[in-house]
Protein backbone atom coordinates (compact mmCIF):
# COMPACT_ATOMS: atom_id res chain seq x y z
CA UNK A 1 8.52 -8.13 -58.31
CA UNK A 2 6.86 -6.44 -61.26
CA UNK A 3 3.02 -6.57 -59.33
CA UNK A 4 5.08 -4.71 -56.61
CA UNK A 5 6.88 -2.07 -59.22
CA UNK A 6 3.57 -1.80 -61.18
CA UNK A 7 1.94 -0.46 -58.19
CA UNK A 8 4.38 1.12 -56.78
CA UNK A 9 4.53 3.28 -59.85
CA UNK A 10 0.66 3.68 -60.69
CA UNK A 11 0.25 1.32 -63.17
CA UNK A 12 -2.31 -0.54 -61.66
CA UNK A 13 -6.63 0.35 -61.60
CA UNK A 14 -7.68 2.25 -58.97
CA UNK A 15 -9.89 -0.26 -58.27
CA UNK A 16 -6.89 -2.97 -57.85
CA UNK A 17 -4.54 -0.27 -56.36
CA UNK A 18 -7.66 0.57 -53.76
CA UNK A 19 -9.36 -2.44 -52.87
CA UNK A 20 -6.54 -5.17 -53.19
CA UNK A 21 -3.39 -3.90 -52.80
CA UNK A 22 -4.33 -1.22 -50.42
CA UNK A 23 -7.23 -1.58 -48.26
CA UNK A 24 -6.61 -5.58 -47.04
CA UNK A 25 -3.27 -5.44 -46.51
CA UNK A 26 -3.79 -2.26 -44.42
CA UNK A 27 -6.35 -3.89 -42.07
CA UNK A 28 -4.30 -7.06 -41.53
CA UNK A 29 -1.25 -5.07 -40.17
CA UNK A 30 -3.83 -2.63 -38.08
CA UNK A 31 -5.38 -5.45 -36.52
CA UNK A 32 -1.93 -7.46 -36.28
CA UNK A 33 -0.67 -4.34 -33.59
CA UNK A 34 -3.25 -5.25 -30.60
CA UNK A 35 -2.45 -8.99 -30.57
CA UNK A 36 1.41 -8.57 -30.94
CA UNK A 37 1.43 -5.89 -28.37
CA UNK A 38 -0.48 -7.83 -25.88
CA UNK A 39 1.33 -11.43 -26.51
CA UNK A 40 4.62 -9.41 -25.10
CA UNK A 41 3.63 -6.38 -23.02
CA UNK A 42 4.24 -8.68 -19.55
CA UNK A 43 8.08 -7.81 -21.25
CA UNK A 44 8.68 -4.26 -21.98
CA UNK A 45 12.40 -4.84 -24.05
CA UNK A 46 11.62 -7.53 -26.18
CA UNK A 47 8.07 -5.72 -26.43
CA UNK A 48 9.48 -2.84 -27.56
CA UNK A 49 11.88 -4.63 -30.20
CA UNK A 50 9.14 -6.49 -31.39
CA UNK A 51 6.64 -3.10 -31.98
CA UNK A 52 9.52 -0.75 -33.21
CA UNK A 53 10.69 -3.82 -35.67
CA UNK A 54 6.92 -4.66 -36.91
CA UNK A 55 6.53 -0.85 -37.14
CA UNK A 56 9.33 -0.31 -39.31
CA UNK A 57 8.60 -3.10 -41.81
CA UNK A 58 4.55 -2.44 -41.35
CA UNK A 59 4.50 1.38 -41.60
CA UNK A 60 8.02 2.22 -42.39
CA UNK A 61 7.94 -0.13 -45.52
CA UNK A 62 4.59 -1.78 -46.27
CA UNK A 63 2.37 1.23 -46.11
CA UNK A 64 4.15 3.78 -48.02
CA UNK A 65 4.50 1.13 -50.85
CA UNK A 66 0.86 0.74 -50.49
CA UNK A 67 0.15 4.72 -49.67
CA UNK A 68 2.38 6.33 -52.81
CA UNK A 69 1.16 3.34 -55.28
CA UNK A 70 -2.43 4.65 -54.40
CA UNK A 71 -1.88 7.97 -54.93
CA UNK A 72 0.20 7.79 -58.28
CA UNK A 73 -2.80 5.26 -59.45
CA UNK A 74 -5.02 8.47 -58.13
CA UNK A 75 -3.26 11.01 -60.23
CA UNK A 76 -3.19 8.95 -63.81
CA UNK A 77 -6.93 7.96 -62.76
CA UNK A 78 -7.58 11.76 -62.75
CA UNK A 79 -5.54 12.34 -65.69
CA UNK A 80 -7.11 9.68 -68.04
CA UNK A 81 -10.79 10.17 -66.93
CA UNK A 82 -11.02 13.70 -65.76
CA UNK A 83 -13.49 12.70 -63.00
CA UNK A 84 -12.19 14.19 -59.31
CA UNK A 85 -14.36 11.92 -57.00
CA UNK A 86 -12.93 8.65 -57.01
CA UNK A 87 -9.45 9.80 -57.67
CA UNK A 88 -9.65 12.43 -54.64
CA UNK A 89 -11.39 10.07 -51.93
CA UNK A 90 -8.60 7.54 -52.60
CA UNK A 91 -6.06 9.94 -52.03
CA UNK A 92 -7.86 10.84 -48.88
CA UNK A 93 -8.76 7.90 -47.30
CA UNK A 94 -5.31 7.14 -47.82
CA UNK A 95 -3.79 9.92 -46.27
CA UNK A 96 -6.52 9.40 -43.29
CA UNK A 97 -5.55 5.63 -43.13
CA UNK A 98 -1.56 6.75 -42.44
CA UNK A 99 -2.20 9.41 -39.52
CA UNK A 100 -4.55 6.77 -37.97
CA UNK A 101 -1.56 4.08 -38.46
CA UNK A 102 0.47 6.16 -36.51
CA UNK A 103 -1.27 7.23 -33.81
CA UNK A 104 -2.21 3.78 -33.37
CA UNK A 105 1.41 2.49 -33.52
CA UNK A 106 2.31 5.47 -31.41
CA UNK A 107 -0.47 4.12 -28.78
CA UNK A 108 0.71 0.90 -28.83
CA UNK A 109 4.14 2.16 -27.61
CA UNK A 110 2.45 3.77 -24.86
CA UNK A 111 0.46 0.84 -23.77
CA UNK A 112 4.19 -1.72 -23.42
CA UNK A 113 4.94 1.59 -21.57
CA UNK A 114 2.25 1.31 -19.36
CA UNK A 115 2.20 -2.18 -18.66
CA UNK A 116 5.82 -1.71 -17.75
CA UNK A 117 4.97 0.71 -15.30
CA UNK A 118 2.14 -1.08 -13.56
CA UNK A 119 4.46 -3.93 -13.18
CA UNK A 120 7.42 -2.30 -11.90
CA UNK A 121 4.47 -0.69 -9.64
CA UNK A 122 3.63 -4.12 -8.65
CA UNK A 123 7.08 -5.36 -7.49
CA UNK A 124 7.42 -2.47 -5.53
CA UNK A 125 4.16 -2.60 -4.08
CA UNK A 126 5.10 -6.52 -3.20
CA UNK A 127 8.41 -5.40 -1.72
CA UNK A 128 6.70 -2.95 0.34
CA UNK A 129 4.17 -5.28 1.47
CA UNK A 130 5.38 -8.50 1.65
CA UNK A 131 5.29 -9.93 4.91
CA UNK A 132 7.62 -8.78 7.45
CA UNK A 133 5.21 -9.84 10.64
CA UNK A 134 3.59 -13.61 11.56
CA UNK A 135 1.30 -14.48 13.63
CA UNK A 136 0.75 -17.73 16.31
CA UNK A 137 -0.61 -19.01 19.02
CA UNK A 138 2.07 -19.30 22.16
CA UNK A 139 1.37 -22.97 22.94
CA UNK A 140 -0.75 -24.03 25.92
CA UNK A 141 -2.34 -20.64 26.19
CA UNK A 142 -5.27 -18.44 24.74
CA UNK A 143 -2.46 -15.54 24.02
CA UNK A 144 -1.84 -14.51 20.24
CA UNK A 145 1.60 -13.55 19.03
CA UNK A 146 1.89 -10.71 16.52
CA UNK A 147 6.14 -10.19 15.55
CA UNK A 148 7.56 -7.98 13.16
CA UNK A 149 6.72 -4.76 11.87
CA UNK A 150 3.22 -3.72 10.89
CA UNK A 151 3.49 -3.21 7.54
CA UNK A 152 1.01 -2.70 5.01
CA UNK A 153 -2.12 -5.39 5.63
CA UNK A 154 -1.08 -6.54 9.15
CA UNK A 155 -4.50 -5.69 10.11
CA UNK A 156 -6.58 -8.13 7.25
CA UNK A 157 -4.07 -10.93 8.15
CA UNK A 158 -4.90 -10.65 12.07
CA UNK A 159 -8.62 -10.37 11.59
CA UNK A 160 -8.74 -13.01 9.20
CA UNK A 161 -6.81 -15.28 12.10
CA UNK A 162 -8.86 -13.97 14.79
CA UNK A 163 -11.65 -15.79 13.14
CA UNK A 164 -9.48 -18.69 12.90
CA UNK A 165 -8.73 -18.94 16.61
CA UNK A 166 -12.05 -17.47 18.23
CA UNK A 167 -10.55 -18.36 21.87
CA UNK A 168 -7.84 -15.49 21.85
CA UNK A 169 -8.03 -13.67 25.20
CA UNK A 170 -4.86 -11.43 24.75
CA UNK A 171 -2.17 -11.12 22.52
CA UNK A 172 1.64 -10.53 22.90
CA UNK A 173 2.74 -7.45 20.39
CA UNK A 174 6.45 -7.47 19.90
CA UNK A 175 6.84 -4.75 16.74
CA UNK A 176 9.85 -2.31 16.39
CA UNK A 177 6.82 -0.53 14.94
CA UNK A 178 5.18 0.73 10.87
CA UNK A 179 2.29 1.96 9.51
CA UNK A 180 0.56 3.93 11.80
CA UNK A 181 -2.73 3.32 10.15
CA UNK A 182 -2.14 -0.31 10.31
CA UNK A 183 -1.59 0.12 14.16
CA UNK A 184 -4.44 1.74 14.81
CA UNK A 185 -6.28 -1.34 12.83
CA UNK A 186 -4.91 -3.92 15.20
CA UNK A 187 -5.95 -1.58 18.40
CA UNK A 188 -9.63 -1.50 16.89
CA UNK A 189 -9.48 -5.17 16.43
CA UNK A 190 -8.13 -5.72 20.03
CA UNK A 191 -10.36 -3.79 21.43
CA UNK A 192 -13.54 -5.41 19.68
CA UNK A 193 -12.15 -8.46 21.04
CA UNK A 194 -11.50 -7.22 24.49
CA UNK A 195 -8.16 -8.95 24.71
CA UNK A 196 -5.18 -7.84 27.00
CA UNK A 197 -1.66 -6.64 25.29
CA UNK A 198 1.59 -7.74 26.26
CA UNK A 199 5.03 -7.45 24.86
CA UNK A 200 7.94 -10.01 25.49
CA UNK A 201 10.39 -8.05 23.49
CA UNK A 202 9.41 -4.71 22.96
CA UNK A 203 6.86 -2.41 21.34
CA UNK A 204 7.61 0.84 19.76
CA UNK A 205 5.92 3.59 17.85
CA UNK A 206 3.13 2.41 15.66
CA UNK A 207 3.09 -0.52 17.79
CA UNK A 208 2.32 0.56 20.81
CA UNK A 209 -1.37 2.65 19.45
CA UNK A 210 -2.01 -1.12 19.44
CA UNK A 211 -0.58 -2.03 22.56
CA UNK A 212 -2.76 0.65 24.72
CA UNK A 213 -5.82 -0.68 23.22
CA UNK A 214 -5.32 -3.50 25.81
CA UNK A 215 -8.09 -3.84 28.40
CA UNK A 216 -5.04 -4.78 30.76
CA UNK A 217 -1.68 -4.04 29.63
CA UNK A 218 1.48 -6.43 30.66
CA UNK A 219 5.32 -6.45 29.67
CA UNK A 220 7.55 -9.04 30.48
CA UNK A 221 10.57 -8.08 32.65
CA UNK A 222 13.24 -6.98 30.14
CA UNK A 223 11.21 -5.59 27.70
CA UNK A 224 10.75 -2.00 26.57
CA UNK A 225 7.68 0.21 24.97
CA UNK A 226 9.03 3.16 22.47
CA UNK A 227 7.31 6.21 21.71
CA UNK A 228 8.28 8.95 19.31
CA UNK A 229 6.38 11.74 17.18
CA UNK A 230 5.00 10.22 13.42
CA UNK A 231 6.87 10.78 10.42
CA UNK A 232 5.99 9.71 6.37
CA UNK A 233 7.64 7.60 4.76
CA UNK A 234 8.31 10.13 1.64
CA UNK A 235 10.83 12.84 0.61
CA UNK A 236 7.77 15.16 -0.85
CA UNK A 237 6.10 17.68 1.46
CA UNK A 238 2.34 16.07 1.87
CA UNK A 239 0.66 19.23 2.84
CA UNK A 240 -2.72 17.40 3.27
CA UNK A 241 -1.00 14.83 5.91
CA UNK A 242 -0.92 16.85 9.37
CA UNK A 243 1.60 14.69 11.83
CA UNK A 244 0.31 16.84 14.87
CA UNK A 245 -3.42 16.18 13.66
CA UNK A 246 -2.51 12.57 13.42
CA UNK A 247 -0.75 12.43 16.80
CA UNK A 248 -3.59 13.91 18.49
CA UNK A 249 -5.91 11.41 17.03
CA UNK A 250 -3.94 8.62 19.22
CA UNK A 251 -3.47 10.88 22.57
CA UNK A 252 -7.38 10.96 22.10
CA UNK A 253 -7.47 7.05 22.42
CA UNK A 254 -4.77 6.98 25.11
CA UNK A 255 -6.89 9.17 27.19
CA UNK A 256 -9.93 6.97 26.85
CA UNK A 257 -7.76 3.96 27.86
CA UNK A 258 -7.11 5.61 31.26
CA UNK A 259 -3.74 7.15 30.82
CA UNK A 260 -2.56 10.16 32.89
CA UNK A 261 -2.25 13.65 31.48
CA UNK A 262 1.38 13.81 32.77
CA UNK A 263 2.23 10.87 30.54
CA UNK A 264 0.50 12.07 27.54
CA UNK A 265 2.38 14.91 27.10
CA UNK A 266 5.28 13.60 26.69
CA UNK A 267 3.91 10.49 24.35
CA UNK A 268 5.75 12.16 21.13
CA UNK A 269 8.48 14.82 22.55
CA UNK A 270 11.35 12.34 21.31
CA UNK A 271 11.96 13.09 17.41
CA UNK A 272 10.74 10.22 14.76
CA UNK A 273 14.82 9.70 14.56
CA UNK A 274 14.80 8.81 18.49
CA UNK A 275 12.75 7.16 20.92
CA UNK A 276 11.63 7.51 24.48
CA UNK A 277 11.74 4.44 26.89
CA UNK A 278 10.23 5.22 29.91
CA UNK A 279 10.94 3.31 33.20
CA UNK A 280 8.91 0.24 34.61
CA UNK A 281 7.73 2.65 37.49
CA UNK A 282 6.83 5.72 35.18
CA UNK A 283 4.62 3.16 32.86
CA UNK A 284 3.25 1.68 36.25
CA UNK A 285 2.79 4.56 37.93
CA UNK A 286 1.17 6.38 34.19
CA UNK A 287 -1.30 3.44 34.44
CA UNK A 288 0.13 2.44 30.87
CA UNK A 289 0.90 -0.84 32.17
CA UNK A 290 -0.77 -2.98 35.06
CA UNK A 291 1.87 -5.35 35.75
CA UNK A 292 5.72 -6.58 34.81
CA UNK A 293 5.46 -10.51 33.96
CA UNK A 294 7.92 -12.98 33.37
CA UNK A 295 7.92 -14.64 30.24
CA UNK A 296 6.31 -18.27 31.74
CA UNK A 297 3.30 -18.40 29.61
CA UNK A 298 1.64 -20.74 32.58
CA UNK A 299 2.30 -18.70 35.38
CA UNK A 300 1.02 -15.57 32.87
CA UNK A 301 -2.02 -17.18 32.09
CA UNK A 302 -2.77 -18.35 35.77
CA UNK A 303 -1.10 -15.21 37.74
CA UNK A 304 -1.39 -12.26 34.85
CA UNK A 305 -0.49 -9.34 37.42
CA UNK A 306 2.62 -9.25 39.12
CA UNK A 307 4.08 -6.30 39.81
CA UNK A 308 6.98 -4.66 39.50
CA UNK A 309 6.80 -3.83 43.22
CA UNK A 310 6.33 -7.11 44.33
């Protein structure tokens, strides 16, 4: 207790004051921040506790105990020898060392901060694409089976399977809808693979850009396809994102696919809050669809095309 008071009031050397009870100390609890910051940034409270408690007793106690010991030693240095140098760059390097503590601590803060951030990030990001779709073979046939919505990485998943099953020759698409991009991913990857597209329970919005990338197009009796305009999934006003831009992107590809004009125009009258369901005969008649199947995977694969005016 009386080192602590001797220094505390200047009666140590400079030299001692400096180099002992200053400078060592000081590097220890610098270093000590990066290590006890990273052991507990994957947990932002107890983080937190842990820096704000370490800071207190590091740089709230510690270092001005070391800091004011310094510069009182500084002060009688100056008085007894009269010589400014050593006296003065103590003081300063001193003074230095504490606004460098601080921004450091103040930097660690930021970084639990951070780290907090990119993990709440994270979770969200999982949420938003964790997988709400699968994928299968329909026994006894060469059809794939996509269900669910398309949701962020639908596409990787179905190329990556795709490799997987090599003798795909269609594949059944029954998706309430999603990301339109990711739509458009599966039509690129069903068209490189020149399979046919059939739905067993329905296909709407995002879905069905996929869907009309068929090279022959089927629904099973019962089943529906849904179109309405685009909308983003956001509350803020994404000037650079043009809906009607994007729309006309995928009446492009419809057109290319064979579909009448008539048809097309009315692709994205409903609202993104409704739907349109056109008729068997209208999709027939549109040439959006060749046939209306039943839902026996034999007779499918052996008789693809029966009408809905047989």
């Amino acid at each position: 207790m009386n080192y602590i008071k001797d220094h505390w009031c200047g009666r140590h050397s400079l030299v001692r004051a400096f180099w002992i009870n200053f400078l060592p100390l000081f590097l220890l609890l610098w270093w000590a921040i990066d290590p006890l910051v990273t052991v507990f940034q994957d947990d932002a409270p107890r983080a937190y506790v842990i820096a704000m408690s370490y800071s207190i007793v590091a740089f709230g106690i510690i270092l001005p105990w070391q800091v004011v010991g310094v510069l009182r030693t500084s002060e009688r240095y100056l008085v007894d020898y009269g010589n400014p140098l050593w006296g003065r760059a103590a003081q300063a390097l001193v003074i230095i060392a504490t606004m460098a503590a601080l921004i450091v601590i103040t930097g660690a803060v930021q970084r639990i901060g951070a780290r907090q951030s990119y993990h709440e990030f994270g979770k969200r990001w999982e949420a938003a694409t964790s997988r709400v779709y699968d994928v299968t073979q329909v026994p006894g046939t060469t059809l794939a089976r996509l269900v669910g919505d398309m949701q962020n990485g639908t596409t990787r998943v179905l190329e990556k399977w795709f490799i997987e099953h090599p003798n795909i020759t269609g594949i059944i698409l029954d998706s309430t809808g999603g990301r339109v991009y990711e739509g458009r991913g599966v039509a690129r990857l069903v068209r490189e693979k020149g399979l046919d597209t059939y739905t067993m329970t329905g296909c709407y919005s995002a879905c069905t850009i996929a869907y009309i990338a068929g090279v022959k197009r089927f629904v099973v009796d019962g089943a529906k396809l849904g179109f309405h305009q685009y909308t983003y999934a956001t509350a803020k006003n994404l000037g650079y994102l043009d809906s009607s831009a994007e729309q006309d992107k995928d009446l492009s590809s419809y057109r290319s696919r064979g579909i009448d004009e008539g048809f097309i125009e009315r692709v994205f009258d409903a609202s993104s809050s409704d739907m349109w369901f056109p008729d068997y005969d209208q999709l027939i008649a549109s040439r959006v669809i060749d046939a209306v199947v039943d839902d026996s995977f034999n007779e499918l694969t052996r008789h693809p095309a029966k009408s809905v005016s047989d």
